[in-house]
Structures are given as structure tokens and as C-alpha cells.
C-alpha atoms as a PDB file:
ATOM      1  CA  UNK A   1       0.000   0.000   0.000  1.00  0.00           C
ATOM      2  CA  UNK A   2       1.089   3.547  -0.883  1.00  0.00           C
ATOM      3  CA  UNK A   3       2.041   5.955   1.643  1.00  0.00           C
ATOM      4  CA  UNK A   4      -0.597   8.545   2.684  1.00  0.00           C
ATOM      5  CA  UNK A   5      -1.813  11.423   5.238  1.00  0.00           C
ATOM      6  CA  UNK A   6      -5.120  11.692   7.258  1.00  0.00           C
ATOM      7  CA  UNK A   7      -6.386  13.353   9.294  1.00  0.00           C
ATOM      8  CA  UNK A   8      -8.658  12.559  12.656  1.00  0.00           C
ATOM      9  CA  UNK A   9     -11.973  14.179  12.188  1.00  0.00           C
ATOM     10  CA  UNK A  10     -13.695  12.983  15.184  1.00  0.00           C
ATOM     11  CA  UNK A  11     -13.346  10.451  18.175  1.00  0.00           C
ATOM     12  CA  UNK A  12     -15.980   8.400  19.242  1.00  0.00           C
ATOM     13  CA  UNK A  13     -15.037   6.211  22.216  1.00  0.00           C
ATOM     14  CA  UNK A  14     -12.033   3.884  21.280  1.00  0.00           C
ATOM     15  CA  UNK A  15     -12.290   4.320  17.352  1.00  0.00           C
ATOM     16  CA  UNK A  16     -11.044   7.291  15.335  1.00  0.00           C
ATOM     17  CA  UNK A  17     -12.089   8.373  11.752  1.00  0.00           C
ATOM     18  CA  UNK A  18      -9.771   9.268   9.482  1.00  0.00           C
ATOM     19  CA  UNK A  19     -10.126  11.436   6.227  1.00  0.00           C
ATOM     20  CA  UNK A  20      -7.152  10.926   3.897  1.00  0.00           C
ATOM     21  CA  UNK A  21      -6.184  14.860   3.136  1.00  0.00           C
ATOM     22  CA  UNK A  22      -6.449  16.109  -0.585  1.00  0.00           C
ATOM     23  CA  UNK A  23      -9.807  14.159  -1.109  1.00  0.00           C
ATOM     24  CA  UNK A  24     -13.038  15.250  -1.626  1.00  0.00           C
ATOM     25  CA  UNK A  25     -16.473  13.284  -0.009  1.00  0.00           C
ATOM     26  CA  UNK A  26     -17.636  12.038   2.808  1.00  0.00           C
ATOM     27  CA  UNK A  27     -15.487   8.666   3.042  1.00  0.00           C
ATOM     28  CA  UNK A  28     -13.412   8.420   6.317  1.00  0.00           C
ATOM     29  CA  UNK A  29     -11.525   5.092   7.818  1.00  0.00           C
ATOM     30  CA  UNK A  30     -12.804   3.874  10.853  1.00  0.00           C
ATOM     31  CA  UNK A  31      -9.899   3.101  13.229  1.00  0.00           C
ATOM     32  CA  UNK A  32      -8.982   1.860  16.761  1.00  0.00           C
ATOM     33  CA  UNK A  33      -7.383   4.727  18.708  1.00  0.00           C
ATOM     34  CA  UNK A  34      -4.941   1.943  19.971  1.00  0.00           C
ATOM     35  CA  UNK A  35      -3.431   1.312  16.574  1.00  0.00           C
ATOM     36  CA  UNK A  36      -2.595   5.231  16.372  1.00  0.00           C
ATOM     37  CA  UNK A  37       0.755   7.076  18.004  1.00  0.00           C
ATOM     38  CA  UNK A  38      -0.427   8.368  21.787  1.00  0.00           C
ATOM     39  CA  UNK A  39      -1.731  11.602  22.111  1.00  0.00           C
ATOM     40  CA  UNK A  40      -3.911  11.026  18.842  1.00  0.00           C
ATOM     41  CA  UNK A  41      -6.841  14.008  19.005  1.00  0.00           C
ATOM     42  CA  UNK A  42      -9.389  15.452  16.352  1.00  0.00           C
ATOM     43  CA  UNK A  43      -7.092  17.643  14.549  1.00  0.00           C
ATOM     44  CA  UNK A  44      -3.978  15.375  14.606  1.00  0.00           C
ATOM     45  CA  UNK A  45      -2.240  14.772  11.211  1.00  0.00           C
ATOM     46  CA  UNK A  46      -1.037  11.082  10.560  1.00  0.00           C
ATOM     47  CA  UNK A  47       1.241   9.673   7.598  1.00  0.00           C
ATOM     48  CA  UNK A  48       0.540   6.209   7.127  1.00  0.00           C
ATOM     49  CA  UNK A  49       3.512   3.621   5.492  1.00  0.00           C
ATOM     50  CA  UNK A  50       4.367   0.314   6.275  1.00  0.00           C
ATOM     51  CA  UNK A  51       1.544  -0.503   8.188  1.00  0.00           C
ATOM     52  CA  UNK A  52       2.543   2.230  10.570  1.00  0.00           C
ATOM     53  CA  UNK A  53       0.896   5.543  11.684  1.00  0.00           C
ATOM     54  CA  UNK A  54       3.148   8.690  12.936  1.00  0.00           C
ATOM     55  CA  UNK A  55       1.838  11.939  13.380  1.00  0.00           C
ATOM     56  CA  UNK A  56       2.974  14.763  11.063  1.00  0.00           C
ATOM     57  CA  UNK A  57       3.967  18.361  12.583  1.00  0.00           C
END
């Protein structure tokens, strides 16, 4: 899978969605906050690669 950015548009219990940036529409991934870097809030900026999330500054 390619490398690509998201960002957390909302937190609902122990699951975060995810809009990849530079898309357009409603789709968002549906994610366990566990599986993201600590500290993970609405707002936050990942980079996913290699089956790995970090969060972009």
C-alpha cells in the first residue's frame, strides 16, 4: 500500500475516523485509537507507510 496522510476528524469512544487529506467526499476510515501514536486528538495529522501511523507536525 502507498504511503498517505489523514487526518482525525472525530473520536468516538475507542475508534477514530480518518479522512485521507487532498480528497473530496464524505469517506473516512474507521480506526482503533490503539493502533494510532499516543496523544492522537481530532485535529492530529497522521502519515501512514508500512503498516505504521506517525503523526505529522
Amino acid at each position: 500500500m502507498e504511503p498517505k496522510n489523514y487526518t482525525v476528524t472525530r473520536i468516538e469512544g475507542e475508534y477514530a475516523y480518518l479522512r485521507e487529506d487532498g480528497t473530496a467526499g464524505d469517506v473516512e476510515l474507521f480506526i482503533a485509537l490503539a493502533l494510532l501514536p499516543s496523544g492522537t486528538d481530532v485535529g492530529t495529522r497522521l502519515h501512514y507507510e508500512m503498516l505504521e501511523y506517525t503523526v505529522i507536525d
